[in-house]
C-alpha atoms as a PDB file:
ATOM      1  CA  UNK A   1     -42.883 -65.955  71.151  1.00  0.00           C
ATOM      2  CA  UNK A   2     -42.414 -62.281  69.708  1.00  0.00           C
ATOM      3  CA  UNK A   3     -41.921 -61.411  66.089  1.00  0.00           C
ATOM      4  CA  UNK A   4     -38.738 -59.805  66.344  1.00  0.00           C
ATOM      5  CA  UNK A   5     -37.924 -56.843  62.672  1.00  0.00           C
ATOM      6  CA  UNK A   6     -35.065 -55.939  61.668  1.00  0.00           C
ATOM      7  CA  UNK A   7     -34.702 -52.117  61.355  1.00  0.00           C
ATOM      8  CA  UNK A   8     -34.889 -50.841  57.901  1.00  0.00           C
ATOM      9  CA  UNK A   9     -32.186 -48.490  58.476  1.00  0.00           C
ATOM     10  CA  UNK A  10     -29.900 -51.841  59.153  1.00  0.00           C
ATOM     11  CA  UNK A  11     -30.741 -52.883  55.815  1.00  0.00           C
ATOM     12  CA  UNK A  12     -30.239 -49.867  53.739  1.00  0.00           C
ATOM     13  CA  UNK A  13     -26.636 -49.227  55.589  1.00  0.00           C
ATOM     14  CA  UNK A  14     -25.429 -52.333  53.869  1.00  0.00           C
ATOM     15  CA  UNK A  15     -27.259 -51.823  50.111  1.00  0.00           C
ATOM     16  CA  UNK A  16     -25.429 -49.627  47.750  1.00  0.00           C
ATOM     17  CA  UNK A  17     -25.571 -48.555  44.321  1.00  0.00           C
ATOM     18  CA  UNK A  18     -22.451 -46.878  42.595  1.00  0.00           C
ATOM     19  CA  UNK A  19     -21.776 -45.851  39.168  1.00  0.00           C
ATOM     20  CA  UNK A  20     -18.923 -45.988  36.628  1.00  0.00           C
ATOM     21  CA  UNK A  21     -17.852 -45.288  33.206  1.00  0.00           C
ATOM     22  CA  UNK A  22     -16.213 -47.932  31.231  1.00  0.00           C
ATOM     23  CA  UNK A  23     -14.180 -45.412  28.236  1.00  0.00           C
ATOM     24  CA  UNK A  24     -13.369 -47.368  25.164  1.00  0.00           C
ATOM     25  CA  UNK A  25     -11.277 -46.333  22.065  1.00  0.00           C
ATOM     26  CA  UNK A  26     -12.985 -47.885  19.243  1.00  0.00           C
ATOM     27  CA  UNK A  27     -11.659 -48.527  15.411  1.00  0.00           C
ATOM     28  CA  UNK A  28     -14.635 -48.366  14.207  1.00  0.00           C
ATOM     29  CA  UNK A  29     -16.403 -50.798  11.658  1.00  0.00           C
ATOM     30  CA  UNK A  30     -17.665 -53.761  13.917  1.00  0.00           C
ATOM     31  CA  UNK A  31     -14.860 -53.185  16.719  1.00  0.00           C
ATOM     32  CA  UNK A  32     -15.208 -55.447  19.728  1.00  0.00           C
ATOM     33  CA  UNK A  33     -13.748 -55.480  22.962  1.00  0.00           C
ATOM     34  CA  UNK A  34     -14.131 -58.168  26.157  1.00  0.00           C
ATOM     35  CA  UNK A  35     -14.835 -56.044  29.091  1.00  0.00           C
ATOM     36  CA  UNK A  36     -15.470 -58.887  31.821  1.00  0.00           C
ATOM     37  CA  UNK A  37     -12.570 -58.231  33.942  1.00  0.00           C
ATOM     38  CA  UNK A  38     -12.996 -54.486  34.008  1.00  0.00           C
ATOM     39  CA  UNK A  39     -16.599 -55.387  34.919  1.00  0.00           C
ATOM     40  CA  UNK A  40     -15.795 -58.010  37.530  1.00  0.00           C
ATOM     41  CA  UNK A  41     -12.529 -55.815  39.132  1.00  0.00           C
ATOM     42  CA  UNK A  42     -15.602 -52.512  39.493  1.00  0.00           C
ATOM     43  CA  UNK A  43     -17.722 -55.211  41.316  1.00  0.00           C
ATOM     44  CA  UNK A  44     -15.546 -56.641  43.467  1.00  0.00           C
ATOM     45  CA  UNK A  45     -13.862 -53.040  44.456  1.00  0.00           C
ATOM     46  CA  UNK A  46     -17.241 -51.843  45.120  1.00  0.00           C
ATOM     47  CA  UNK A  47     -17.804 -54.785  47.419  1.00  0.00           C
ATOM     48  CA  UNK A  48     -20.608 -56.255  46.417  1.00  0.00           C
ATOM     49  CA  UNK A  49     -21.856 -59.269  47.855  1.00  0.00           C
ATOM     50  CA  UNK A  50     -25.195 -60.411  46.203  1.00  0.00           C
ATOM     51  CA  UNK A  51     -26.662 -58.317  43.758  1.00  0.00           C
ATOM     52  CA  UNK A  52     -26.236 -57.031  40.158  1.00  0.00           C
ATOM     53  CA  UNK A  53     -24.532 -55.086  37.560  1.00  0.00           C
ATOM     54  CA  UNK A  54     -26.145 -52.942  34.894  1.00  0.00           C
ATOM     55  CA  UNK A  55     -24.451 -52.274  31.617  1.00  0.00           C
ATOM     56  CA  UNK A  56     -25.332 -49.701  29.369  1.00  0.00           C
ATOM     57  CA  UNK A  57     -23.386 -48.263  25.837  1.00  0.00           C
ATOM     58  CA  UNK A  58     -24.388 -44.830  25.534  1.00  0.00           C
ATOM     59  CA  UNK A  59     -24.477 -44.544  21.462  1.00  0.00           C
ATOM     60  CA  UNK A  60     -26.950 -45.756  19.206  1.00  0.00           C
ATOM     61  CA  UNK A  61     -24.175 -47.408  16.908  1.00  0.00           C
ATOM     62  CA  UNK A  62     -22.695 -49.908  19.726  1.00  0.00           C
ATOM     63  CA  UNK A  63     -24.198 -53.078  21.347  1.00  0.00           C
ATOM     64  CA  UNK A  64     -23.221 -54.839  24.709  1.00  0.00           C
ATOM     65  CA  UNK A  65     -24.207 -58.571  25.049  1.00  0.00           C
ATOM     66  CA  UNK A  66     -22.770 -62.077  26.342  1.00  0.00           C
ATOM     67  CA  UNK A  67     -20.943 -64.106  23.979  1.00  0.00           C
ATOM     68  CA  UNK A  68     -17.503 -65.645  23.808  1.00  0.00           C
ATOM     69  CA  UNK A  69     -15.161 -63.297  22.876  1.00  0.00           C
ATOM     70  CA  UNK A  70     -13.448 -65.166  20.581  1.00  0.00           C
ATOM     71  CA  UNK A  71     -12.288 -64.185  17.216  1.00  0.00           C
ATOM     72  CA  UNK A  72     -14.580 -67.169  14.669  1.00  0.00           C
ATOM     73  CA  UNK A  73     -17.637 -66.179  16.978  1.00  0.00           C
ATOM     74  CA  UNK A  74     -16.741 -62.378  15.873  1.00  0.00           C
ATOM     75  CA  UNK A  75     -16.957 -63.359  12.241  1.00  0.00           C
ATOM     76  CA  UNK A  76     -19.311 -65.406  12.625  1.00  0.00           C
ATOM     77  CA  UNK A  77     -21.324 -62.991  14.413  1.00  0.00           C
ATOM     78  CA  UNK A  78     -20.650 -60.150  11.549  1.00  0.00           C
ATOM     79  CA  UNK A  79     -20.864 -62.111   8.287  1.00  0.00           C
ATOM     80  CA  UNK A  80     -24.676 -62.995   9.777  1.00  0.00           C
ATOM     81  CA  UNK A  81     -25.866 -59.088  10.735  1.00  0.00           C
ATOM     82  CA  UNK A  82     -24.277 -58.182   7.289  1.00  0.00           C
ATOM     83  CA  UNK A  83     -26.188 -60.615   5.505  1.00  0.00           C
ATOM     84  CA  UNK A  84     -29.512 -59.210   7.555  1.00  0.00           C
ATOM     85  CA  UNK A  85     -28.571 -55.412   6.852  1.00  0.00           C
ATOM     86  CA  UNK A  86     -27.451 -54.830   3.193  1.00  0.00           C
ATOM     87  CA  UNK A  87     -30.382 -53.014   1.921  1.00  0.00           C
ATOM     88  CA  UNK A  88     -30.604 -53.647  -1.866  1.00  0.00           C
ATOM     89  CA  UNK A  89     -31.445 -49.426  -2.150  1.00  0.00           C
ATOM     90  CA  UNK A  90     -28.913 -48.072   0.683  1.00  0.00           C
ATOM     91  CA  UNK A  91     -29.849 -46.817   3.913  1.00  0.00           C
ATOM     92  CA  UNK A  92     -32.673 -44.022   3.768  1.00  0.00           C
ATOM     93  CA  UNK A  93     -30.697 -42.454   6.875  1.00  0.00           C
ATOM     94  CA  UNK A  94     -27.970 -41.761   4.331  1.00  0.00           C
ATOM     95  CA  UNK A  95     -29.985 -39.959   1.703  1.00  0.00           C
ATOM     96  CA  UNK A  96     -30.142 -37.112   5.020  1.00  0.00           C
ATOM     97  CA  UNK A  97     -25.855 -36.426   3.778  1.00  0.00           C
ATOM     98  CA  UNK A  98     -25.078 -36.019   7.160  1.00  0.00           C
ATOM     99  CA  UNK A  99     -23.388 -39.190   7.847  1.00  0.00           C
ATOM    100  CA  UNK A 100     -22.877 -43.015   7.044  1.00  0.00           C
ATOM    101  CA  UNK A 101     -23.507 -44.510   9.823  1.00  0.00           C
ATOM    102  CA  UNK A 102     -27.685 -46.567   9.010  1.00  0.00           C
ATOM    103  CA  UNK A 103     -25.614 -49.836   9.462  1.00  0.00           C
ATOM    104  CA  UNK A 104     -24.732 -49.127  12.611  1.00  0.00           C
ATOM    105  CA  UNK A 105     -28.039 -47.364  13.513  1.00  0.00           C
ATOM    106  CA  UNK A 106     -30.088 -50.637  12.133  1.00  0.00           C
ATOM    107  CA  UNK A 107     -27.910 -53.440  14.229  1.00  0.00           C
ATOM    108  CA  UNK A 108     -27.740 -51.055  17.487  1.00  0.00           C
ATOM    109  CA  UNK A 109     -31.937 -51.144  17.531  1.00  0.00           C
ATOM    110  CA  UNK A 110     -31.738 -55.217  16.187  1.00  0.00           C
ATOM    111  CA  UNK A 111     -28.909 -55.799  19.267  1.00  0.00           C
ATOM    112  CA  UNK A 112     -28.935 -55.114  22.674  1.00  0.00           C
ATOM    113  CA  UNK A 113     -27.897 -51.627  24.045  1.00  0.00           C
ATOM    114  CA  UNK A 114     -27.859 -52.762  28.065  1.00  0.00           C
ATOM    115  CA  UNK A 115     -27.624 -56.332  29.839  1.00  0.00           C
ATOM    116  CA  UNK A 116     -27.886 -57.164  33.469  1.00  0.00           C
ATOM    117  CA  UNK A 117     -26.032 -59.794  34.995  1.00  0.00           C
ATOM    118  CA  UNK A 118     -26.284 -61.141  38.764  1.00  0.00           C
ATOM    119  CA  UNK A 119     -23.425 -60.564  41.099  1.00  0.00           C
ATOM    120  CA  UNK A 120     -23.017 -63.208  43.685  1.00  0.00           C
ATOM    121  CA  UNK A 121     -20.101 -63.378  46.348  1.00  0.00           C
ATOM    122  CA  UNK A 122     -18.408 -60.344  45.309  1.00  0.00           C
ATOM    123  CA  UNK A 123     -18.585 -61.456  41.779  1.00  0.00           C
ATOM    124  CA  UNK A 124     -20.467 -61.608  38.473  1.00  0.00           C
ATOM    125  CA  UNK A 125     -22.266 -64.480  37.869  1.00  0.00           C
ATOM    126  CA  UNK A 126     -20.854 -66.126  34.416  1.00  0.00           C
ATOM    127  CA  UNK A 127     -20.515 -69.329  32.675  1.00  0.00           C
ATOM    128  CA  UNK A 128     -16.916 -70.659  31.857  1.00  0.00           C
ATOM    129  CA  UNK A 129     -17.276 -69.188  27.797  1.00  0.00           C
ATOM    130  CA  UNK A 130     -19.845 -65.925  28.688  1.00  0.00           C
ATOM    131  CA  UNK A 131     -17.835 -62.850  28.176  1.00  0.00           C
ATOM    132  CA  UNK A 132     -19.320 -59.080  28.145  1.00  0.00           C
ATOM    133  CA  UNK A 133     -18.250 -57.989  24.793  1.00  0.00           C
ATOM    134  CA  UNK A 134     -19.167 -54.355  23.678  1.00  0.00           C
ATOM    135  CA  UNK A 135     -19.305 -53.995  19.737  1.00  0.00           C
ATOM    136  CA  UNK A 136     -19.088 -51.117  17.535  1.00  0.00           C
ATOM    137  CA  UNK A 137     -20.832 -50.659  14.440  1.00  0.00           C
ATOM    138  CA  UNK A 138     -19.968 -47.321  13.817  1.00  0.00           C
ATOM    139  CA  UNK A 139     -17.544 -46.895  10.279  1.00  0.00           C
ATOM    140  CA  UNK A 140     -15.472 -44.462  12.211  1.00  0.00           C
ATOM    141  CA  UNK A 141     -13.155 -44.230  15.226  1.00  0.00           C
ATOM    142  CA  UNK A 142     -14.533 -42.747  17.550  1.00  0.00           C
ATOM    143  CA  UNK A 143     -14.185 -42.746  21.691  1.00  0.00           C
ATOM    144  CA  UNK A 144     -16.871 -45.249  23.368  1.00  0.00           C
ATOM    145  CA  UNK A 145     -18.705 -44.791  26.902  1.00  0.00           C
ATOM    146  CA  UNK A 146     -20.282 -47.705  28.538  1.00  0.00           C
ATOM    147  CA  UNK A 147     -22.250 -46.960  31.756  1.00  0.00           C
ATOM    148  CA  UNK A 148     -21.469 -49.325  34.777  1.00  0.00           C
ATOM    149  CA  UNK A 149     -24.002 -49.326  37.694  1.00  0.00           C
ATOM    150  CA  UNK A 150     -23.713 -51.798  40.182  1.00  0.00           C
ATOM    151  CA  UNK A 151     -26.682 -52.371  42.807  1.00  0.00           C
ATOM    152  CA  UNK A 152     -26.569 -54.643  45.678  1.00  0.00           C
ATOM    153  CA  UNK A 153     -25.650 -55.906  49.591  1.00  0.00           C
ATOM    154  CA  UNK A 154     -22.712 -55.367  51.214  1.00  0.00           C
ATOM    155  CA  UNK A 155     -21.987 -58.514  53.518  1.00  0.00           C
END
């Protein structure tokens, strides 16, 4: 019986990647936002069958993880990364009198900057509680960019 291929160029007509920017208005000072759904509607516009999404803040004063977004978990979440970043003699960063901002510096590099998350049938692939939350650490508002690339098969 024959070994029959299938043509690469079959393959790569369905596979995709596309990119988008997620553009957040942040408050500053340990501002969070839940950005599942504007995750999940970019995958499933892209049409996406199997795959997965890429997430990526694009500041060194913001995080992006899974947690539930839900408002004891939030204080929760910053009473603990206080407790673990109150240097008894400041921040050396600040002793530079440029900015304010070592906090923020300090639980960006102790976080997570980017995440990846499968996407299966046109969907991310989440537990019932798992949101994508993007936090803030920086003391000042300031406009937010998360990176959005989505790689995958078309069905």
């Amino acid at each position: 019986m024959p070994h029959e291929t299938v043509p690469s160029s079959t393959t790569a007509s369905r596979s995709l990647i596309l990119s988008s920017t997620i553009r957040l208005y942040s408050r500053g000072e340990f501002y969070s936002e839940n950005i599942t759904e504007r995750v999940r509607g970019l995958v499933k516009s892209s049409g996406t069958y199997t795959g997965r999404v890429m997430i990526s803040v694009l500041h060194t004063t913001s995080a992006v993880f899974i947690i539930e977004h839900e408002s004891g978990v939030l204080c929760d979440i910053r009473t603990c990364l206080r407790s673990v970043t109150s240097p008894a003699n400041g921040f050396v960063h600040h002793r530079r009198n440029v900015d304010n901002n070592g906090r923020g510096h300090v639980l960006s590099a102790l976080l997570s900057g980017s995440l990846s998350i499968p996407v299966f049938q046109h969907d991310t692939v989440l537990g019932e509680y798992q949101d994508i939350v993007f936090i803030d650490f920086q003391p000042h508002i300031r406009v937010r960019d998360v990176h959005v690339q989505i790689e995958g098969i078309k069905k």
